[in-house]
C-alpha atoms as a PDB file:
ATOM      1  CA  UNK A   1      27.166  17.988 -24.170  1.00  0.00           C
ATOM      2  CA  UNK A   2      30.260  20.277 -24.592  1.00  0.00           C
ATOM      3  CA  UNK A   3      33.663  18.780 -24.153  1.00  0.00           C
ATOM      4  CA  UNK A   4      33.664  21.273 -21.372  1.00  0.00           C
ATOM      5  CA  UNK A   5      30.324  20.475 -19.442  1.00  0.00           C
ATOM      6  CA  UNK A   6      31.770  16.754 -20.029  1.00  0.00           C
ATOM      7  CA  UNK A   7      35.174  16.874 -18.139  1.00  0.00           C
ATOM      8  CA  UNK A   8      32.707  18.988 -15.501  1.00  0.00           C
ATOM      9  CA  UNK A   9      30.780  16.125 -15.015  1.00  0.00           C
ATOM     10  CA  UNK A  10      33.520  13.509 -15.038  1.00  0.00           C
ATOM     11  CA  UNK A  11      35.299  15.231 -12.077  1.00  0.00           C
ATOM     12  CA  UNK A  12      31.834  15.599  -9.924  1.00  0.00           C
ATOM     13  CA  UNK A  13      31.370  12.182 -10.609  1.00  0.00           C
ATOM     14  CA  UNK A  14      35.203  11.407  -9.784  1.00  0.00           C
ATOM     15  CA  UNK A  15      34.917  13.529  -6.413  1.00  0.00           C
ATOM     16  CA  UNK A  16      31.376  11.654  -5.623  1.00  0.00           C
ATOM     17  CA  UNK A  17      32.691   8.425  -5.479  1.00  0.00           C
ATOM     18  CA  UNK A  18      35.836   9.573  -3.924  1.00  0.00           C
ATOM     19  CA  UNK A  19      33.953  10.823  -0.969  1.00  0.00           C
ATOM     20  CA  UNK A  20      31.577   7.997  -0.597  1.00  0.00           C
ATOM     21  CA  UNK A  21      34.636   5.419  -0.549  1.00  0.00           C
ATOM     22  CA  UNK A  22      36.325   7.437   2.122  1.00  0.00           C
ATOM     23  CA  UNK A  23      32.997   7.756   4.249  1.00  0.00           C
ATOM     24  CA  UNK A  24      32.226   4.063   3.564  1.00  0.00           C
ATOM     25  CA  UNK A  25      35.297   3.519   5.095  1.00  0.00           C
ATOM     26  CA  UNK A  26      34.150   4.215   8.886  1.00  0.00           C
ATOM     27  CA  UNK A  27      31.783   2.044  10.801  1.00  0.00           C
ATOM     28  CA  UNK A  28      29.841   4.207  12.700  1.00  0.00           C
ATOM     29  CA  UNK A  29      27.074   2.951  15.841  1.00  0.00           C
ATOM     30  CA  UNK A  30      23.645   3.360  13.488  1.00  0.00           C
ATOM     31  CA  UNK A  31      20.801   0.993  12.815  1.00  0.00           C
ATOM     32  CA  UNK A  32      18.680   0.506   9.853  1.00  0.00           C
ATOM     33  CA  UNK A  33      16.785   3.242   8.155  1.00  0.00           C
ATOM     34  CA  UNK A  34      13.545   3.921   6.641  1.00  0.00           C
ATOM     35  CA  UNK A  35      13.401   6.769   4.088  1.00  0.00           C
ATOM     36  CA  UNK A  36      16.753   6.675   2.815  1.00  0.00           C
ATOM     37  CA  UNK A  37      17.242   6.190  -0.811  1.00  0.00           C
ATOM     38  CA  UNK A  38      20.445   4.531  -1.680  1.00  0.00           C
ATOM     39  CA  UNK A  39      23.071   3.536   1.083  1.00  0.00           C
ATOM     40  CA  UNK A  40      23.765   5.234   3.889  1.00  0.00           C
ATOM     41  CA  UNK A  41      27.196   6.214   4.697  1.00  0.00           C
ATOM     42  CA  UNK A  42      28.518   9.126   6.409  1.00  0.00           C
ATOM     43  CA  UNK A  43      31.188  11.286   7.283  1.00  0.00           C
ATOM     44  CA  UNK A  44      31.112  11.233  10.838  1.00  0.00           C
ATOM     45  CA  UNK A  45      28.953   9.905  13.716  1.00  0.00           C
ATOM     46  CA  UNK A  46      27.174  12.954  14.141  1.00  0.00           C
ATOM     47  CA  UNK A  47      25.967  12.829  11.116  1.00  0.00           C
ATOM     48  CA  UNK A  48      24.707   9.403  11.354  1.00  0.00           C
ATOM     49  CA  UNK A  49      23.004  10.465  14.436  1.00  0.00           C
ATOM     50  CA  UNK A  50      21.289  13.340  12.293  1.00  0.00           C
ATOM     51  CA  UNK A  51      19.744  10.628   9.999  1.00  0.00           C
ATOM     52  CA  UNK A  52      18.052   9.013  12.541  1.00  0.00           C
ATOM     53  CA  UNK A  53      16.611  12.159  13.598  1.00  0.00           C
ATOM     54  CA  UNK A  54      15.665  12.529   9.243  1.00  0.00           C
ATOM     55  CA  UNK A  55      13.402   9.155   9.461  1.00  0.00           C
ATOM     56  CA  UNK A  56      11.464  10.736  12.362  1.00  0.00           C
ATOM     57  CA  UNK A  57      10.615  14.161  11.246  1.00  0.00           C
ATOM     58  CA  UNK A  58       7.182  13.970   9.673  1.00  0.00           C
ATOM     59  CA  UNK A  59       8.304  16.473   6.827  1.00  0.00           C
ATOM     60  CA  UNK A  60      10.662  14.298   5.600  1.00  0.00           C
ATOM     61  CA  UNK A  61      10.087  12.319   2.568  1.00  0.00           C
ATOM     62  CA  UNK A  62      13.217  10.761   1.722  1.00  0.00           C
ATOM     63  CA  UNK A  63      16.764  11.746   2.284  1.00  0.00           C
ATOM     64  CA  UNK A  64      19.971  10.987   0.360  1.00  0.00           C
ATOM     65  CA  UNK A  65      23.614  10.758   1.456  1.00  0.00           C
ATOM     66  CA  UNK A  66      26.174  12.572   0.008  1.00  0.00           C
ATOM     67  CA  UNK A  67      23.908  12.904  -2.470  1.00  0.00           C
ATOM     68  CA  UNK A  68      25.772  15.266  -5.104  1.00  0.00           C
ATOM     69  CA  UNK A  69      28.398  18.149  -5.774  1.00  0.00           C
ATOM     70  CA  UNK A  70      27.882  21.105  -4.939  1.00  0.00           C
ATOM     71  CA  UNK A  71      30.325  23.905  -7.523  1.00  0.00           C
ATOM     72  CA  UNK A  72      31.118  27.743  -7.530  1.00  0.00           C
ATOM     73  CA  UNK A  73      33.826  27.884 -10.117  1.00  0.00           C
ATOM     74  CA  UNK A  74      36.503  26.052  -8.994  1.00  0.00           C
ATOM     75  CA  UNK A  75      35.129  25.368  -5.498  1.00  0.00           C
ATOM     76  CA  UNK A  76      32.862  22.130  -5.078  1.00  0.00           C
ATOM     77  CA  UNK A  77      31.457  20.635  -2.022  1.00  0.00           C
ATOM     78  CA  UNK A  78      29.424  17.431  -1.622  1.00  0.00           C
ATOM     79  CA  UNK A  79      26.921  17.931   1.542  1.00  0.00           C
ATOM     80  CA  UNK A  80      26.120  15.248   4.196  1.00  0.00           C
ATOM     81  CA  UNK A  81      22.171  15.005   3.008  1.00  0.00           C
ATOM     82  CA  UNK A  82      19.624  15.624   0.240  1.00  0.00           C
ATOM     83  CA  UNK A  83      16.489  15.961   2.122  1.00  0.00           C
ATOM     84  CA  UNK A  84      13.697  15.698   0.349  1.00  0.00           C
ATOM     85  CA  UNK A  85       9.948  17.604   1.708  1.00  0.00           C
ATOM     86  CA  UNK A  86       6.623  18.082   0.948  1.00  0.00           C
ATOM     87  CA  UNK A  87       7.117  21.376   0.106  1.00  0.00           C
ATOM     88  CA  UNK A  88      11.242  22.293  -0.663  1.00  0.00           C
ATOM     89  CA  UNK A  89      14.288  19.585  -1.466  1.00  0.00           C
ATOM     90  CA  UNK A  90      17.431  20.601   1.492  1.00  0.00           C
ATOM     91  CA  UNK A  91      21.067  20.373   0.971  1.00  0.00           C
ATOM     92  CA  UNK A  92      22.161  19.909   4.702  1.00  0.00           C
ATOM     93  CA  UNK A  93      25.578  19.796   5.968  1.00  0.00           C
ATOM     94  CA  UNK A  94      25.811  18.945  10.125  1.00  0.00           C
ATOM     95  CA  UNK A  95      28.472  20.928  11.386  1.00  0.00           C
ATOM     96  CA  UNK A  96      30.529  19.104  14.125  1.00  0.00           C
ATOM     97  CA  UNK A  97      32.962  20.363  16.818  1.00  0.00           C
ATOM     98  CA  UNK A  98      36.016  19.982  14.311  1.00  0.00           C
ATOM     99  CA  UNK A  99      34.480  20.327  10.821  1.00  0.00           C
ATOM    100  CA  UNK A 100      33.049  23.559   9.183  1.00  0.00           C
ATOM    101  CA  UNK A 101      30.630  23.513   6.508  1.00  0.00           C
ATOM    102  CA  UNK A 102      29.140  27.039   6.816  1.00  0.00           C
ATOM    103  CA  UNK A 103      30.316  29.090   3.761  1.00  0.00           C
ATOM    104  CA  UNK A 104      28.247  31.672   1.095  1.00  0.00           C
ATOM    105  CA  UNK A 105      29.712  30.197  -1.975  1.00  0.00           C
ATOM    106  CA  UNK A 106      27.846  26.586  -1.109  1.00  0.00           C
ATOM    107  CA  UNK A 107      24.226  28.389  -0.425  1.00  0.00           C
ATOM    108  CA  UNK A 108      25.192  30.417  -3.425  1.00  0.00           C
ATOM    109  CA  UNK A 109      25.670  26.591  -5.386  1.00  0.00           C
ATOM    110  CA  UNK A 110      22.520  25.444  -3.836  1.00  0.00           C
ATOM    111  CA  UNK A 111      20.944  27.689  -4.626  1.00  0.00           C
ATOM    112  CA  UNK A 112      21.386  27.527  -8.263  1.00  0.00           C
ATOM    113  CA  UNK A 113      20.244  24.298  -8.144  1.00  0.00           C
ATOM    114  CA  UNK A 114      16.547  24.921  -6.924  1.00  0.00           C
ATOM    115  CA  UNK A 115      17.693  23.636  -3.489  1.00  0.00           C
ATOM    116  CA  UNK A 116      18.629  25.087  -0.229  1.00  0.00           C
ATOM    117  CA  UNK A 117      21.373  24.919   2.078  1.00  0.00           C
ATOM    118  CA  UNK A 118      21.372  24.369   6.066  1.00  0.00           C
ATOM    119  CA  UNK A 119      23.840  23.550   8.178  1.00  0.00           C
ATOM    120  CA  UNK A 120      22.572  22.473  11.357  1.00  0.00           C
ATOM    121  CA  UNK A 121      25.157  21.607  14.645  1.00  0.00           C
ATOM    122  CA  UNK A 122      25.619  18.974  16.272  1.00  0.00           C
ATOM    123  CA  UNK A 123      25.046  20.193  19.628  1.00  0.00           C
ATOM    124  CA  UNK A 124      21.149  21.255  18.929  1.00  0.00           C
ATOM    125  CA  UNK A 125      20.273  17.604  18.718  1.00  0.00           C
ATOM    126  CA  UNK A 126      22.736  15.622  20.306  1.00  0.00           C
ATOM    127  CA  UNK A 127      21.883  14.592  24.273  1.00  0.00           C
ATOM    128  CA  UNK A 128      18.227  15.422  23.133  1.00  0.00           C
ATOM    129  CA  UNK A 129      15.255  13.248  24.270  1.00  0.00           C
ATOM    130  CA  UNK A 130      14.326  13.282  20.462  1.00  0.00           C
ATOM    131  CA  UNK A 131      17.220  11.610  19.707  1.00  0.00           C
ATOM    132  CA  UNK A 132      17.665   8.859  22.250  1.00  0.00           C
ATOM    133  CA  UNK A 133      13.702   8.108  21.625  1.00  0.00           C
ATOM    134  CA  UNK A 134      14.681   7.923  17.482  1.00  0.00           C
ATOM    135  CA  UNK A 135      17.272   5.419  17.657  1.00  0.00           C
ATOM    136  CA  UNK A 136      14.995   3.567  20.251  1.00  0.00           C
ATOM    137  CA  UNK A 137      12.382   3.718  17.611  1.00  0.00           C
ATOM    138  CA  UNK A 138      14.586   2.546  15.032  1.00  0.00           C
ATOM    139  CA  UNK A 139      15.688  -0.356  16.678  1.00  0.00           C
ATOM    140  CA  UNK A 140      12.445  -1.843  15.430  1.00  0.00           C
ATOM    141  CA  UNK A 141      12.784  -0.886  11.907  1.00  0.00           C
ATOM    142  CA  UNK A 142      10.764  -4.264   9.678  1.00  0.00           C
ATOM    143  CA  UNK A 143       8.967  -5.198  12.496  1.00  0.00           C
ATOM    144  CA  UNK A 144       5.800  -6.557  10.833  1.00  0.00           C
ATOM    145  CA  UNK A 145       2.392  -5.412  11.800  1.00  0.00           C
ATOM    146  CA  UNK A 146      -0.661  -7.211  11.722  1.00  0.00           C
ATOM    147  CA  UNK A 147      -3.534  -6.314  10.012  1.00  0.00           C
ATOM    148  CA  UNK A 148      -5.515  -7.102  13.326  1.00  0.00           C
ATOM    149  CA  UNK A 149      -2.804  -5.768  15.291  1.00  0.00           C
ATOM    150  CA  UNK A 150      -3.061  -2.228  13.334  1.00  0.00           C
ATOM    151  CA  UNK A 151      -6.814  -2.369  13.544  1.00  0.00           C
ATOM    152  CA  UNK A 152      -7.485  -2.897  17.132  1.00  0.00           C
ATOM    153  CA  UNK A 153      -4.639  -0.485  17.514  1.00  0.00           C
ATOM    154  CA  UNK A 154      -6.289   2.266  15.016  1.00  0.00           C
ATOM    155  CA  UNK A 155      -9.694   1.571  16.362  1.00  0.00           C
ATOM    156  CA  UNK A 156      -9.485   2.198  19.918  1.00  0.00           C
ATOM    157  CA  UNK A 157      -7.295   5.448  18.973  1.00  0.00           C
ATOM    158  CA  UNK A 158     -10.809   6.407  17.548  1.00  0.00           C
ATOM    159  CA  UNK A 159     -12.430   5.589  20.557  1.00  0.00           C
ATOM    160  CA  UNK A 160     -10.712   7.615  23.125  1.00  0.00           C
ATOM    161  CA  UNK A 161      -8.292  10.282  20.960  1.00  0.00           C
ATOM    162  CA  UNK A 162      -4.980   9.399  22.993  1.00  0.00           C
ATOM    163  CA  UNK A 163      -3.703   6.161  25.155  1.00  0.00           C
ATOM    164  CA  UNK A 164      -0.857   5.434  27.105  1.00  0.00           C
ATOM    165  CA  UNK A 165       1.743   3.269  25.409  1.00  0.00           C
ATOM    166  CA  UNK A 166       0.940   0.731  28.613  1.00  0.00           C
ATOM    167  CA  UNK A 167      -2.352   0.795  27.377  1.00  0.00           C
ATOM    168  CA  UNK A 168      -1.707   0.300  23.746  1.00  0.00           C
ATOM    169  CA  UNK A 169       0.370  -2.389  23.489  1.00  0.00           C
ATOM    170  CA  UNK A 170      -2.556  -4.514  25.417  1.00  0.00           C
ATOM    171  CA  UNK A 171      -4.229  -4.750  21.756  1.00  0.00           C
ATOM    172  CA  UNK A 172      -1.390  -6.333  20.215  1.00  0.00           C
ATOM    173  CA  UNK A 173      -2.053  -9.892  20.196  1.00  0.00           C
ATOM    174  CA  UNK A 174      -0.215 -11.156  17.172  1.00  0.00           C
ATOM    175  CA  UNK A 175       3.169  -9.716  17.004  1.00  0.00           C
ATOM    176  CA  UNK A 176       5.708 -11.556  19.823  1.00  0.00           C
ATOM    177  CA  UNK A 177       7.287  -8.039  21.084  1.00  0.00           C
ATOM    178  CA  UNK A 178       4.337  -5.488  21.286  1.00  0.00           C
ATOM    179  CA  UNK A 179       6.278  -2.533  22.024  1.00  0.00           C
ATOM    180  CA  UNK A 180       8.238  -3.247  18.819  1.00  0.00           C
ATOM    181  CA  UNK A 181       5.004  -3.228  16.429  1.00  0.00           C
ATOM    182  CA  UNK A 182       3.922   0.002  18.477  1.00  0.00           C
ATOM    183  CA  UNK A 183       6.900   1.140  17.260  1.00  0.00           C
ATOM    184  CA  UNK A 184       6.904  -0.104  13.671  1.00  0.00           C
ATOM    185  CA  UNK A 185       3.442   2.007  13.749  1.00  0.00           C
ATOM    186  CA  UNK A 186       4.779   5.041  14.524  1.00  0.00           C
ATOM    187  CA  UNK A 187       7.988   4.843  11.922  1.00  0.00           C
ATOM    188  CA  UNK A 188       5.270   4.097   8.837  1.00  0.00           C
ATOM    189  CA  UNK A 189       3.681   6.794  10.499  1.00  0.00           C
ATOM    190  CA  UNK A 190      -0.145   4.917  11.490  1.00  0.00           C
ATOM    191  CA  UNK A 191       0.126   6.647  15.317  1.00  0.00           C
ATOM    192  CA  UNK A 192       2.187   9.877  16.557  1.00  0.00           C
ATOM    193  CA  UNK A 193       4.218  10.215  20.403  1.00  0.00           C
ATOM    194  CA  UNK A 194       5.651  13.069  21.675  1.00  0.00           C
ATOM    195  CA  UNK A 195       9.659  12.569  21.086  1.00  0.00           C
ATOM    196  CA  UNK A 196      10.701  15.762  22.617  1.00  0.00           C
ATOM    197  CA  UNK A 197       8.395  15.869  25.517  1.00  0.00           C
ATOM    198  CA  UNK A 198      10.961  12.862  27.330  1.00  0.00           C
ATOM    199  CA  UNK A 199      12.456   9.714  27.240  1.00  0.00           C
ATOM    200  CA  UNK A 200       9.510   6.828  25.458  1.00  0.00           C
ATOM    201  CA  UNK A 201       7.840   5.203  28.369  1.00  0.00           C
ATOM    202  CA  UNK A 202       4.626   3.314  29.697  1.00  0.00           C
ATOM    203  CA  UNK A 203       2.851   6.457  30.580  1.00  0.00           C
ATOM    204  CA  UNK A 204       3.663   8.538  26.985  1.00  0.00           C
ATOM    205  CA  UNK A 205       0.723   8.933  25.030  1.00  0.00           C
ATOM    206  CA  UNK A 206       0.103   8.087  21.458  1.00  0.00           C
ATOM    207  CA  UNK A 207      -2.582   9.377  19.398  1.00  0.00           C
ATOM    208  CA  UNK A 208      -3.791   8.270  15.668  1.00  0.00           C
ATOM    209  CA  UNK A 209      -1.983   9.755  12.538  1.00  0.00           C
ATOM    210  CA  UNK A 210      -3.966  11.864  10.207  1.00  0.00           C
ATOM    211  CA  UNK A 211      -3.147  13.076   6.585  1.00  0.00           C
END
């Protein structure tokens, strides 16, 4: 490594941990996770409301905060997520009523490192049924499931395609809070509910998960 590419590296790493200790700093309203990798701090609540909506979204297979710099030259960012997918790895920055992320160079950077760059704002997801029914969900985060539990679960989703969450949580016998394994079942992603259709409730329908 050049002496150059070294003192490069140094000051990413500098400006990494810089940005993590201020951002670790703030205690924002969150609850556990599922796919993160690493810890999970952030630099403002919308953003932690964004990850919850990252451990819901079936395309997601890990995410990453603050994750890494981001350079043009002199310019260097460090973006809210790495999200990692099936099919492409995301740089995303959420863009809040008094922050703005938006800028060419930082695609530009992104895009030189095989990734790319979305900012998404916070007012597309926030007071959104899909949100309010994620952190519900996530409230239940190592919530153990049954092998019996799963099975009865799994097997009568065979039976008749759909059921009503009233209905499912009648074949839980061994965990003490049924709605909470129903929920643990959809976060490792056994059974799928509408988020978006409205608020989780006795007459939303689950059906079985399929790769």
């Amino acid at each position: 490594m050049s002496i150059m590419a070294a003192h490069t590296a140094l000051a990413d790493s500098l400006l990494l941990n810089a940005v993590r200790d201020a951002a670790a700093q703030f205690s924002f309203s969150r609850h556990e996770t599922v796919r993160c990798v690493g810890t999970a701090v952030f630099k403002s609540q919308d953003a932690c409301d964004y990850a919850c909506l990252l451990d819901i979204d079936p395309s997601v297979t890990a995410w990453e905060c603050l994750p890494l710099v981001l350079r043009d030259g002199s310019l260097r960012h460090v973006p809210d997520f790495l999200v990692r997918r099936s099919v492409a790895v995301d740089a995303i920055d959420v863009q809040t009523t008094t922050s703005t992320c938006a800028s060419s160079w930082i695609d530009r950077a992104a895009q030189a490192k095989g990734i790319r760059y979305q900012v998404v704002c916070a007012a597309e997801f926030q007071n959104t049924a899909r949100l309010r029914n994620a952190q519900d969900l996530l409230r239940y985060v190592g919530t153990p499931v049954s092998l019996g539990d799963r099975v009865r679960v799994l097997t009568a989703l065979e039976e008749v395609r759909s059921l009503p969450v009233s209905a499912a949580i009648t074949c839980i016998r061994d965990g003490r809070e049924p709605i909470a394994v129903i929920a643990a079942m959809i976060l490792q992603r056994l059974i799928e509910i509408d988020l978006d259709e409205g608020l989780i409730g006795p007459d939303s329908r689950i059906t079985r998960k399929f790769a």
